[in-house]
C-alpha atoms as a PDB file:
ATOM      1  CA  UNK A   1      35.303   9.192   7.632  1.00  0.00           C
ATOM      2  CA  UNK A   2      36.624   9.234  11.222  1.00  0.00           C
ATOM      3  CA  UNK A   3      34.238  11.510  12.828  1.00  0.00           C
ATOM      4  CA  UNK A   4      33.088  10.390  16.491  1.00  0.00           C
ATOM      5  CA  UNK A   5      29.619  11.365  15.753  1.00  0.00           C
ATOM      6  CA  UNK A   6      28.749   9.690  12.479  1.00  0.00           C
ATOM      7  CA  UNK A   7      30.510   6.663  14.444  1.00  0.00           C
ATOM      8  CA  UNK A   8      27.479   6.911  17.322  1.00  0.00           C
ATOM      9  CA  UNK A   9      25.343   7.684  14.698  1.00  0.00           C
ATOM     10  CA  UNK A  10      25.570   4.791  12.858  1.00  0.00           C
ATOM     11  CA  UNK A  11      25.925   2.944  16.248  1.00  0.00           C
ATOM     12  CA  UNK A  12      29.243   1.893  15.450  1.00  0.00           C
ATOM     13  CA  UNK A  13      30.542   3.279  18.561  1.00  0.00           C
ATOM     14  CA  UNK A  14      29.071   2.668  22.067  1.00  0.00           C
ATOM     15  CA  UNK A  15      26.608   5.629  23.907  1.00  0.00           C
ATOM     16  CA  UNK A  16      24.165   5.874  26.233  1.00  0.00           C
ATOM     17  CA  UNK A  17      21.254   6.386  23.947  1.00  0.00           C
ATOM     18  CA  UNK A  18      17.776   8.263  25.204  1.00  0.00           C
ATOM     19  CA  UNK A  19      15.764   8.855  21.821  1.00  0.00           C
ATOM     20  CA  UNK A  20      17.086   7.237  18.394  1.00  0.00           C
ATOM     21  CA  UNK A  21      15.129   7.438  14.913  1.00  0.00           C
ATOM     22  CA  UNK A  22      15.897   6.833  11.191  1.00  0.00           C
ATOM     23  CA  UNK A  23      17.590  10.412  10.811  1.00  0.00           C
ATOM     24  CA  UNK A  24      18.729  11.813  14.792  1.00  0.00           C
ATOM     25  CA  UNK A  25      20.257   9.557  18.005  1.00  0.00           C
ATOM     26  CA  UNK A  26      20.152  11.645  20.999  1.00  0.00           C
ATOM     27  CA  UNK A  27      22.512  10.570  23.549  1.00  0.00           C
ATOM     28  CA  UNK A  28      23.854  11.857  27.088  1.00  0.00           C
ATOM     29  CA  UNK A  29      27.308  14.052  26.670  1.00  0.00           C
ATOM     30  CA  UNK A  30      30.418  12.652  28.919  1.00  0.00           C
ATOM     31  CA  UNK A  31      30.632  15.747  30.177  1.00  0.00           C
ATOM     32  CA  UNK A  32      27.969  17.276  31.286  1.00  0.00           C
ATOM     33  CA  UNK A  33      28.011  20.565  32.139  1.00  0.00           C
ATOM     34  CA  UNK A  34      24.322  20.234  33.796  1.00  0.00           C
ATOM     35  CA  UNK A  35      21.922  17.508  35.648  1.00  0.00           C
ATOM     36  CA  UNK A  36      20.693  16.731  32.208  1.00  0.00           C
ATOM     37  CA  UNK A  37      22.880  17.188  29.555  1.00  0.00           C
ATOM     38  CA  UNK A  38      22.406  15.576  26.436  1.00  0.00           C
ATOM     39  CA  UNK A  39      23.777  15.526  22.405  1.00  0.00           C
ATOM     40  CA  UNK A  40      21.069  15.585  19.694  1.00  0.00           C
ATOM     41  CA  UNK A  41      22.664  14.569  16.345  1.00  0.00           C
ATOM     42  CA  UNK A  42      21.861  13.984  12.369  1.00  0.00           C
ATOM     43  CA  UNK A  43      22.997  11.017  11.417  1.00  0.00           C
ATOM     44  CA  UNK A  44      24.346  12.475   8.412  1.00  0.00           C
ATOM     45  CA  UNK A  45      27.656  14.445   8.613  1.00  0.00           C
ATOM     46  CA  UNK A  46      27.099  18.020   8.735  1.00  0.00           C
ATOM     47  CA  UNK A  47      30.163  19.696   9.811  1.00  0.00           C
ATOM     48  CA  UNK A  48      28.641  22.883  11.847  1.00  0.00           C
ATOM     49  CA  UNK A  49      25.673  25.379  11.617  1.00  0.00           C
ATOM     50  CA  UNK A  50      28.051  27.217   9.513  1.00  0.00           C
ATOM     51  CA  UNK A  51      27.891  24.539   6.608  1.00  0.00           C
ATOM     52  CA  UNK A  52      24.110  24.395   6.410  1.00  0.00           C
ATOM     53  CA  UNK A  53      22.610  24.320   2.909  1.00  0.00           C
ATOM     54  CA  UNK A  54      19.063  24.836   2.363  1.00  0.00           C
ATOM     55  CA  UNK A  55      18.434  21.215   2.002  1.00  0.00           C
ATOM     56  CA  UNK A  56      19.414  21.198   5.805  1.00  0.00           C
ATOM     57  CA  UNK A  57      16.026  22.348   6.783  1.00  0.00           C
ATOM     58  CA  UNK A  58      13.773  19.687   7.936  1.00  0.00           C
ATOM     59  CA  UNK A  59      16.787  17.979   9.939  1.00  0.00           C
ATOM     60  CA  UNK A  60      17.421  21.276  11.924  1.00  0.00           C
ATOM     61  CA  UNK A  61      13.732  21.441  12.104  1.00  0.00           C
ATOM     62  CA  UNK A  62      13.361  17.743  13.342  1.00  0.00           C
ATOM     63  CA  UNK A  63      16.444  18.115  16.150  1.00  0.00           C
ATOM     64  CA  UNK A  64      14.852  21.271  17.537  1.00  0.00           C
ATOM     65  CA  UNK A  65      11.529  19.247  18.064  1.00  0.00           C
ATOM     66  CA  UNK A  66      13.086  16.137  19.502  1.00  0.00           C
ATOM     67  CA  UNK A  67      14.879  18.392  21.586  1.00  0.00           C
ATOM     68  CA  UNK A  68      11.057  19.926  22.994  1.00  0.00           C
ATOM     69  CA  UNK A  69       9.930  15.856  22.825  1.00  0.00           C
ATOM     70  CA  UNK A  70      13.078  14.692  24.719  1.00  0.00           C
ATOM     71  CA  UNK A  71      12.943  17.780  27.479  1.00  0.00           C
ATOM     72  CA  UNK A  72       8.880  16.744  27.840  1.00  0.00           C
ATOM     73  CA  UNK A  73       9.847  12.765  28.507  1.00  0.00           C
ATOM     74  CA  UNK A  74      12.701  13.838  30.691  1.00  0.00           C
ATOM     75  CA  UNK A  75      10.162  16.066  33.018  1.00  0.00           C
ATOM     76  CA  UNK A  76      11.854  19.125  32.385  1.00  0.00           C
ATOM     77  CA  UNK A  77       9.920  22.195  32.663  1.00  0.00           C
ATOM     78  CA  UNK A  78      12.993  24.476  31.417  1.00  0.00           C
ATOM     79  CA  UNK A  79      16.080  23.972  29.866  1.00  0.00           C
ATOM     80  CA  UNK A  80      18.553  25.550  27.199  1.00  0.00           C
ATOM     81  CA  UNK A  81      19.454  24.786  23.714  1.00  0.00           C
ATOM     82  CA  UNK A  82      22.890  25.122  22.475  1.00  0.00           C
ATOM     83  CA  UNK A  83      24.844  25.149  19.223  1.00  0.00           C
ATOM     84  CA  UNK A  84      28.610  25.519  19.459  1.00  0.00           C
ATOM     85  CA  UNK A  85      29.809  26.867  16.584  1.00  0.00           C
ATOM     86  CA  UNK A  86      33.418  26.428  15.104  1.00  0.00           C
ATOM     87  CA  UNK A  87      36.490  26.526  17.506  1.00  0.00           C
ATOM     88  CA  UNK A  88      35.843  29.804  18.176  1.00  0.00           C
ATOM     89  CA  UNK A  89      32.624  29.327  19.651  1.00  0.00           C
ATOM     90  CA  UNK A  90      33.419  26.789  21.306  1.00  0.00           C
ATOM     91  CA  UNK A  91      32.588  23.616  19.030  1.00  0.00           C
ATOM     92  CA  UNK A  92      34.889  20.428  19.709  1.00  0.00           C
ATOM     93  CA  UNK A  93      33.537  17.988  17.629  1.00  0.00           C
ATOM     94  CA  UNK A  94      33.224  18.525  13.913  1.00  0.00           C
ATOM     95  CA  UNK A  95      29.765  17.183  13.833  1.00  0.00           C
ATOM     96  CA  UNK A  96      26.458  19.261  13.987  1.00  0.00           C
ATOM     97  CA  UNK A  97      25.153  18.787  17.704  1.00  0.00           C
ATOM     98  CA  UNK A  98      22.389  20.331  19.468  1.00  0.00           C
ATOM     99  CA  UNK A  99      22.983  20.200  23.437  1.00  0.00           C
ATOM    100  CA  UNK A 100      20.263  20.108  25.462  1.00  0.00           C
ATOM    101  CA  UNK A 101      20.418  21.245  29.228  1.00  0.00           C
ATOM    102  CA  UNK A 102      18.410  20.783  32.106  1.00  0.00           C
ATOM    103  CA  UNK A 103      17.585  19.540  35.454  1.00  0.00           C
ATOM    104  CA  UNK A 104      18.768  22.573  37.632  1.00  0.00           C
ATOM    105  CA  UNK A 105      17.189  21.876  41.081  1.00  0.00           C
ATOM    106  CA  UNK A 106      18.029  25.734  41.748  1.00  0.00           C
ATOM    107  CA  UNK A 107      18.540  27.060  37.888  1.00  0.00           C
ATOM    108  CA  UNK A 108      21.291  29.423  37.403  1.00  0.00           C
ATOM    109  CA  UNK A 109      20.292  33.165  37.869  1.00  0.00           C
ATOM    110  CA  UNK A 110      19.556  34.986  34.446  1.00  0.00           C
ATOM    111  CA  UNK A 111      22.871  37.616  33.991  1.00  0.00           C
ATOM    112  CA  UNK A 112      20.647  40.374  33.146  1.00  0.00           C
ATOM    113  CA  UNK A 113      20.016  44.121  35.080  1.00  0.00           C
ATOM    114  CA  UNK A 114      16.377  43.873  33.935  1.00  0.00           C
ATOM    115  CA  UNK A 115      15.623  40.532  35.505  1.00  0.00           C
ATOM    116  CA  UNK A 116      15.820  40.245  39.478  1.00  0.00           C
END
């Protein structure tokens, strides 16, 4: 398989790695779009959110936790979660990723009438 992320995974390919364990590596994007912005993975290949299977559960489970564990080493006291889902919604890589956001000395304003 030539998927980037199953390459990092496996630790085939180089990354700056914050949190690793038997079944997630968690790993700062190239990009960032924040402070903090970092990729939590499965090491197996999952293509998107829209090919779970109910077998799926305890790794979505487990990268929603390391994401809380990860944010609580990293001294963040609020950040956002984020699945990109298919092309459409905005998904480049073809690998299940949880991004994790933080960091925001001033955090960006809520877009919402009911919140001032």
């Amino acid at each position: 398989m030539d998927c980037l992320f199953c390459k990092i995974g496996s630790g085939a390919f180089e990354s700056e790695t914050i949190f690793e364990d038997t079944e997630i590596r968690v790993f700062t994007d190239i990009h960032p779009k924040a402070p903090i912005h970092l990729l939590i993975i499965p090491k197996i290949h999952i293509p998107s959110i829209a090919h779970l299977e109910t077998n799926h559960n305890e790794v979505i489970s487990h990268m929603i936790f390391t994401a809380k564990r990860v944010a609580e080493m990293k001294g963040l006291k609020g950040f956002k979660l984020i699945f990109n889902v298919g092309r459409e919604g905005g998904q480049v890589i073809d690998h299940l990723h949880l991004h994790l956001l933080g960091g925001w000395l001033n955090p960006p304003k809520a877009n919402h009438p009911d919140i001032p």
